[in-house]
N, C-alpha and C. Protein backbone atom coordinates (compact mmCIF):
# COMPACT_ATOMS: atom_id res chain seq x y z
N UNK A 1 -5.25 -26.77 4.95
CA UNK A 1 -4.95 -25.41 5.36
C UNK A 1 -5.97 -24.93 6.39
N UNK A 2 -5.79 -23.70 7.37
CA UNK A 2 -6.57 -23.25 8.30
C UNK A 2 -7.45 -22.82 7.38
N UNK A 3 -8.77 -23.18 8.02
CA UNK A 3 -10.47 -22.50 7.73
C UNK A 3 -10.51 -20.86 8.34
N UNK A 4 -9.86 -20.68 9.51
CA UNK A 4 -9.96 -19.59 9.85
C UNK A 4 -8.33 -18.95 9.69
N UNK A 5 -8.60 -17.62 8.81
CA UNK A 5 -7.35 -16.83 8.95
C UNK A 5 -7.87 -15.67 9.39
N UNK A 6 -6.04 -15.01 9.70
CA UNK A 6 -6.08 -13.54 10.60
C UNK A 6 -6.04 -12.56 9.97
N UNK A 7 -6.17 -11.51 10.17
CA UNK A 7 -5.52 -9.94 9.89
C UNK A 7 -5.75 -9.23 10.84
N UNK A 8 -4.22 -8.57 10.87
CA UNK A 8 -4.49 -7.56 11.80
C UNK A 8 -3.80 -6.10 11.34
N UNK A 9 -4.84 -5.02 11.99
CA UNK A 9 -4.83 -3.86 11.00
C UNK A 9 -5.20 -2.73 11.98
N UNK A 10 -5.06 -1.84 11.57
CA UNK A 10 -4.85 -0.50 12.79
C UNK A 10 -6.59 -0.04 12.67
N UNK A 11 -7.03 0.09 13.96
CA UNK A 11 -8.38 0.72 13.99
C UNK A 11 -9.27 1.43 13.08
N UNK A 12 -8.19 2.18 13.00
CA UNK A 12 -8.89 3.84 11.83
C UNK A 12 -9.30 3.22 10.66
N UNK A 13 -8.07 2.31 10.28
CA UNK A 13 -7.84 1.50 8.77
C UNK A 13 -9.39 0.82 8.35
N UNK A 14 -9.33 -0.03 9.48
CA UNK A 14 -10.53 -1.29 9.55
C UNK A 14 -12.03 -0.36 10.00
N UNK A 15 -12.15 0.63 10.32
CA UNK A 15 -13.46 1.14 10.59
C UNK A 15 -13.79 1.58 9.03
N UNK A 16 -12.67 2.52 8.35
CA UNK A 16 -13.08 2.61 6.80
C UNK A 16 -13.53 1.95 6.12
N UNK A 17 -12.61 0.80 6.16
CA UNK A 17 -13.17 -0.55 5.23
C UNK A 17 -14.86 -0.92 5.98
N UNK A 18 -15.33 -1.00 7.08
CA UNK A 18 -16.58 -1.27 7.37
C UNK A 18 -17.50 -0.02 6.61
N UNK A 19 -16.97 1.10 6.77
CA UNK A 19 -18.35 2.19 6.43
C UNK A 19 -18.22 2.32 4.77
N UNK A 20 -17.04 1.47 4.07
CA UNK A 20 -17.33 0.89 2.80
C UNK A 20 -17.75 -0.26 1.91
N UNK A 21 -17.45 -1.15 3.12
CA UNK A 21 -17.89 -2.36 2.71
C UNK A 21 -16.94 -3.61 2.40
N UNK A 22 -15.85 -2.99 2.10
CA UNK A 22 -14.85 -3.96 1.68
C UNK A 22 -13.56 -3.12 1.91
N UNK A 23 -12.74 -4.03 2.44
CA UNK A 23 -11.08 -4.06 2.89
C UNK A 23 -9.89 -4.58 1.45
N UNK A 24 -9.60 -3.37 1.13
CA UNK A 24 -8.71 -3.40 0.31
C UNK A 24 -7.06 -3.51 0.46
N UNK A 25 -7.30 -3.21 1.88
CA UNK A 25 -5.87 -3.64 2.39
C UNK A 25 -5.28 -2.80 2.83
N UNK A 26 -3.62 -2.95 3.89
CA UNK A 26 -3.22 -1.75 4.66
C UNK A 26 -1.99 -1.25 3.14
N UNK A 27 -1.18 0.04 3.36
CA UNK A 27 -0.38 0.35 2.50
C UNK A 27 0.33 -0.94 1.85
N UNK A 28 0.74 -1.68 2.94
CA UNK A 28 1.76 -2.90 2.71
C UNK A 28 0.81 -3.66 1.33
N UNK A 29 -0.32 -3.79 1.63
CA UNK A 29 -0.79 -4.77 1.17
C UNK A 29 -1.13 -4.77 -0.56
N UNK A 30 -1.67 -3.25 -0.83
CA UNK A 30 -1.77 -2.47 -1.35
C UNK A 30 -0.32 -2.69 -2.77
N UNK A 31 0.91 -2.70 -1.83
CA UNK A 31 2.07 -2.11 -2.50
C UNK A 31 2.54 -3.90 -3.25
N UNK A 32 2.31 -5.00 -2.17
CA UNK A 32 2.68 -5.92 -2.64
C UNK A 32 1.54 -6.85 -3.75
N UNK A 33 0.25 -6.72 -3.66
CA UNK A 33 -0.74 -6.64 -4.62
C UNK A 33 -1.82 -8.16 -4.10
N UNK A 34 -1.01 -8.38 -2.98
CA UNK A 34 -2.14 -9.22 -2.25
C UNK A 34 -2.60 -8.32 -0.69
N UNK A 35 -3.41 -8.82 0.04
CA UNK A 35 -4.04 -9.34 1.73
C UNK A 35 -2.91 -10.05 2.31
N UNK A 36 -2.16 -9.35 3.06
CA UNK A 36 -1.66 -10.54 4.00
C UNK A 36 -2.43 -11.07 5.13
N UNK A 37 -2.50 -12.08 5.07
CA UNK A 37 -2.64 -12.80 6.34
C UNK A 37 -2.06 -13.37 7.11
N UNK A 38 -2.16 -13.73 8.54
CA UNK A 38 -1.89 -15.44 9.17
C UNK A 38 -2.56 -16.66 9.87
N UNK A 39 -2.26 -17.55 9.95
CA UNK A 39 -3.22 -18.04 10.45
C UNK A 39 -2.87 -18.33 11.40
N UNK A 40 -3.74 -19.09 12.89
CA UNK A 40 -3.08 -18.83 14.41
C UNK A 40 -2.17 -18.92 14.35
N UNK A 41 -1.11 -20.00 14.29
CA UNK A 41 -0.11 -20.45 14.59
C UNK A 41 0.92 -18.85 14.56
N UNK A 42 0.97 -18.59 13.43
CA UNK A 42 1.61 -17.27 12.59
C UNK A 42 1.57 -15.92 13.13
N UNK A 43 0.16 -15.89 13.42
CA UNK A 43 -0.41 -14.38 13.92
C UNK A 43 0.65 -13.78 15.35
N UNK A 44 1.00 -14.36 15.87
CA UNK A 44 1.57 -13.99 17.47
C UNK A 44 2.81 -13.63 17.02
N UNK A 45 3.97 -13.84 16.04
CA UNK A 45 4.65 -13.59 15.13
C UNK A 45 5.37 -12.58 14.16
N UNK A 46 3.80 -12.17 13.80
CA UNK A 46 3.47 -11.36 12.68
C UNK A 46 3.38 -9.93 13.35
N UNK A 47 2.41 -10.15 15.02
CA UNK A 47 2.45 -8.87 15.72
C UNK A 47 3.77 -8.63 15.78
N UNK A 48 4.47 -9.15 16.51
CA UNK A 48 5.73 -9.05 17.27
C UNK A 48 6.97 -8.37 16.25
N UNK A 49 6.99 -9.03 15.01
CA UNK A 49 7.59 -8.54 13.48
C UNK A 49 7.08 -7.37 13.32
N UNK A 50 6.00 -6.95 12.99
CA UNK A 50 5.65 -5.69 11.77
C UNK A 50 4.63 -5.08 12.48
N UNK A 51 4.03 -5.17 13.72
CA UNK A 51 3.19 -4.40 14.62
C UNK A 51 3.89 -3.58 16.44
N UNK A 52 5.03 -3.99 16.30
CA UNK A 52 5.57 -4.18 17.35
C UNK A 52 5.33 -2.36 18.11
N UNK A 53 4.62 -2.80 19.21
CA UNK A 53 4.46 -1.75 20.14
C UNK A 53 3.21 -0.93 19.97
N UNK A 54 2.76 -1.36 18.52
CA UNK A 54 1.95 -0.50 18.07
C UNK A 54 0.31 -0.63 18.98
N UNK A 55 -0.48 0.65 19.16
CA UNK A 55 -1.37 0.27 19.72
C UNK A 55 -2.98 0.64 18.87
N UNK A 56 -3.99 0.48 19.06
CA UNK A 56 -4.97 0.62 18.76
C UNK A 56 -4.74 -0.12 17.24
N UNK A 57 -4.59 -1.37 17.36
CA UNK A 57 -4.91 -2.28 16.78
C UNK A 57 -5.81 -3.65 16.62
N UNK A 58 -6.45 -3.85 15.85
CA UNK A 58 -7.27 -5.17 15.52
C UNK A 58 -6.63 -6.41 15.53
N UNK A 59 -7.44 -7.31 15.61
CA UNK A 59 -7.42 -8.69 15.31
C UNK A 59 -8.60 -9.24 14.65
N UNK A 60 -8.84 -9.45 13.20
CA UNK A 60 -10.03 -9.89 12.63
C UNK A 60 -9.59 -11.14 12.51
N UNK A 61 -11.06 -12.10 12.33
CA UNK A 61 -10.67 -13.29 11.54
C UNK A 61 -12.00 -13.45 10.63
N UNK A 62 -11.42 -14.03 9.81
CA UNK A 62 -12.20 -14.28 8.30
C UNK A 62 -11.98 -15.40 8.55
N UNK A 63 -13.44 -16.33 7.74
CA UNK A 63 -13.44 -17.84 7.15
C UNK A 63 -12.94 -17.71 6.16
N UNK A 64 -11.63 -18.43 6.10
CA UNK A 64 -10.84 -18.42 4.96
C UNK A 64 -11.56 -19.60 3.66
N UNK A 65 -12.58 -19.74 3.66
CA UNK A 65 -13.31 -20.79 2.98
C UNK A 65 -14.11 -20.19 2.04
N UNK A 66 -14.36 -18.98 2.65
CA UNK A 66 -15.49 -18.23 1.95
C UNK A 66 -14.90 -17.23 1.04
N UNK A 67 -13.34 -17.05 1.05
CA UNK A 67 -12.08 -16.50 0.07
C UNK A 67 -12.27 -17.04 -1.15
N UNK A 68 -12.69 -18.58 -1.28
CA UNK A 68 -12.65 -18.99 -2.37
C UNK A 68 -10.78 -19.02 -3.38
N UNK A 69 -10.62 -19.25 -4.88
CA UNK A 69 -9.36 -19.44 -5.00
C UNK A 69 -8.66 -18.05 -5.20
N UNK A 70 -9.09 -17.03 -4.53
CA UNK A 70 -8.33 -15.64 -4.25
C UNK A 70 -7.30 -15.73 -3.03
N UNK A 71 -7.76 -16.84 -1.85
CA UNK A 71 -6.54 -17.36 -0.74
C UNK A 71 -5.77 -18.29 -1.40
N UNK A 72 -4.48 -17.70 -1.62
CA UNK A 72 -3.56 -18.40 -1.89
C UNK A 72 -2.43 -18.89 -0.69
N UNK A 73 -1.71 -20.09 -0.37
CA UNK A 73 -1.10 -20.43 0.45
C UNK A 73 0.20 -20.42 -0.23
N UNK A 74 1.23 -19.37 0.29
CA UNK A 74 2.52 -19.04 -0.82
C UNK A 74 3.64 -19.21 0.42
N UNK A 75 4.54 -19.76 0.64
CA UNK A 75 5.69 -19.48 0.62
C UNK A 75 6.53 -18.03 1.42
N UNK A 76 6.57 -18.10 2.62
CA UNK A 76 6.95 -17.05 3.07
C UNK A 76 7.74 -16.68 3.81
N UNK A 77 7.98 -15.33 5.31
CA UNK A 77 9.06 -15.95 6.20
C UNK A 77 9.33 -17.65 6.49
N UNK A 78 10.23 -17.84 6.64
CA UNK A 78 11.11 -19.25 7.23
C UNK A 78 10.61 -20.32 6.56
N UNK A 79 10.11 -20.02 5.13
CA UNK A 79 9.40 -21.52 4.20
C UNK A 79 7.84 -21.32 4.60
N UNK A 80 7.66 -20.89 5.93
CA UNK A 80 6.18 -21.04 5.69
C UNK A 80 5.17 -20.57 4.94
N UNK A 81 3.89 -21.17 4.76
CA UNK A 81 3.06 -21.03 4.02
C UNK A 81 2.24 -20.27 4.74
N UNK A 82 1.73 -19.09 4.13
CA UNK A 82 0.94 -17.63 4.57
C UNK A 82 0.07 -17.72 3.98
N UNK A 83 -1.22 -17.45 4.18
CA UNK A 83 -2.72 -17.03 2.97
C UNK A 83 -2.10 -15.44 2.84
N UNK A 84 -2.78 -15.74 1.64
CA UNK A 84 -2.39 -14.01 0.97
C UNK A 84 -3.91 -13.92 0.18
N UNK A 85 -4.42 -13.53 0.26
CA UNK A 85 -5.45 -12.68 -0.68
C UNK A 85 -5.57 -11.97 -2.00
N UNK A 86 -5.32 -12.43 -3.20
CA UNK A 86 -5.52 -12.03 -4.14
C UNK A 86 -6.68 -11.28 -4.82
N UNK A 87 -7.49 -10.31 -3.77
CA UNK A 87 -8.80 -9.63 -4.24
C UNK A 87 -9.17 -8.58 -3.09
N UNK A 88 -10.01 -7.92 -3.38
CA UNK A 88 -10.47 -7.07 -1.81
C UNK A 88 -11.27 -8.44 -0.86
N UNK A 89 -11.16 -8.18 0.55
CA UNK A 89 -11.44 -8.84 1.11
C UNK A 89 -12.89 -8.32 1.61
N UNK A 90 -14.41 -9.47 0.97
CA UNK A 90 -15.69 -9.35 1.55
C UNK A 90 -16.09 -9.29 2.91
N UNK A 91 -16.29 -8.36 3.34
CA UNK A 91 -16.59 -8.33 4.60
C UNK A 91 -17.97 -9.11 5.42
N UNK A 92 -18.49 -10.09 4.62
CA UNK A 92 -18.98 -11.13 4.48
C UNK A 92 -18.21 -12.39 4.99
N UNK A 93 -17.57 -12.22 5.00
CA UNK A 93 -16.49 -13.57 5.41
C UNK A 93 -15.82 -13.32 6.71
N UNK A 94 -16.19 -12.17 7.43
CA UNK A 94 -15.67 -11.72 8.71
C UNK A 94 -16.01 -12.39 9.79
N UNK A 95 -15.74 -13.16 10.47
CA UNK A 95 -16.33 -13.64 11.44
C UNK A 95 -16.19 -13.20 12.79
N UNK A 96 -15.55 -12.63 13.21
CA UNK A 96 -14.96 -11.42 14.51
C UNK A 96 -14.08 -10.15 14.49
N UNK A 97 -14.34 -9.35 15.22
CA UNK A 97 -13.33 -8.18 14.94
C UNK A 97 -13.20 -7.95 16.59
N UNK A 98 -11.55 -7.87 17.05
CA UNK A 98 -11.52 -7.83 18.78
C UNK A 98 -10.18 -7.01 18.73
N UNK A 99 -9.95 -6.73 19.40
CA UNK A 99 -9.00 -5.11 19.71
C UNK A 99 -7.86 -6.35 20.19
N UNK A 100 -6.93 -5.78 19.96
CA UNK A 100 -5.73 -6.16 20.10
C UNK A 100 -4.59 -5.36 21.40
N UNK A 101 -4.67 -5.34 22.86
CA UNK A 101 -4.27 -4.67 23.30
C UNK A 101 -2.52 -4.78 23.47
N UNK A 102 -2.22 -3.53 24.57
CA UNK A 102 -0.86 -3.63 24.81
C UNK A 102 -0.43 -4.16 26.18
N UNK A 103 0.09 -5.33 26.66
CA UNK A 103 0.48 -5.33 27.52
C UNK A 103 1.35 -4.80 28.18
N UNK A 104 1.77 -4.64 29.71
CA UNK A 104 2.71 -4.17 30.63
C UNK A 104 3.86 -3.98 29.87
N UNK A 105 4.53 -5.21 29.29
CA UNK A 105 5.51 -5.73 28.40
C UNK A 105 5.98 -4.72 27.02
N UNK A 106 4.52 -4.50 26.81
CA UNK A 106 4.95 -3.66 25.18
C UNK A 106 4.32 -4.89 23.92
N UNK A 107 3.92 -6.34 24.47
CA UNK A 107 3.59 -6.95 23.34
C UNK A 107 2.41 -6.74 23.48
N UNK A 108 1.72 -7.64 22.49
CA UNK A 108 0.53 -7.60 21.89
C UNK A 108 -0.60 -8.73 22.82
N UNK A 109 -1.78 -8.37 22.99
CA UNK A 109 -2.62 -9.92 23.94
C UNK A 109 -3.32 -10.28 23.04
N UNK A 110 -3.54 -11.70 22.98
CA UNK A 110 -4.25 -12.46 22.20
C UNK A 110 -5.33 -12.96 23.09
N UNK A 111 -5.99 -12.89 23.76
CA UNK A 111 -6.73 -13.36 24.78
C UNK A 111 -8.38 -13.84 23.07
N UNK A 112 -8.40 -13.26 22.42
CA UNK A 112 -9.50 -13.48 21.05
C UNK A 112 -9.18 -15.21 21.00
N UNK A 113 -7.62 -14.68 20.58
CA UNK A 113 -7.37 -16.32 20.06
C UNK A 113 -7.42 -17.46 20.81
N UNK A 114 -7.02 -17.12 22.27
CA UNK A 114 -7.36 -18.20 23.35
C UNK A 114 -8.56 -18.59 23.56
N UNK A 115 -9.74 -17.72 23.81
CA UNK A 115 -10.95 -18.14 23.88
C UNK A 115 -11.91 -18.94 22.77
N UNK A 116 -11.10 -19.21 21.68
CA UNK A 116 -11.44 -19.42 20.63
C UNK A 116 -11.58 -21.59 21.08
């Protein structure tokens, strides 16, 4: 499985979770009782699905290693396998946080993930 997974989460959201310490998750996440994540492949996807247009958004990535057995790899859109998070997510395990802009287009730039 990927070492590094994604989340991506609206500004306001993700500055809270820093001036607390830990990311408990957006409403969605909250309601379904894990962290969603994706990992690269997924993430470009995931904007385009359930972020679409939206702006002043993140792109974090966490070492998904340092999740320990709270990342679970389940079963998701089209068969694939998603990390999901079964716990608040340590902000210890963060390894970047990069803005997610809007292009001309209306999608989302990944320019984080390219340079990677």
């Amino acid at each position: 499985m990927s070492r590094i997974v994604y989340k991506i989460a609206p500004e306001a959201l993700w500055r809270e979770a820093e001036s607390i310490g830990r990311f408990t998750g957006a409403p969605i996440d909250v309601a379904d009782g894990f962290i969603h994540f994706s990992t690269a492949s997924q993430v470009r996807e995931t904007a385009a699905r359930h972020f679409a247009g939206q702006a002043d958004l993140l792109l974090i990535a966490i070492d998904g290693a340092r999740l320990g057995d709270a990342l679970k790899y389940e079963v998701s859109r089209g068969g694939a396998l998603f990390p999901h998070l079964y716990a608040p997510l340590d902000l210890g395990a963060v390894l970047w946080v990069r803005p997610m802009p809007l292009g001309d287009d209306g999608a989302h730039r990944f320019s984080a993930l390219e340079a990677e």
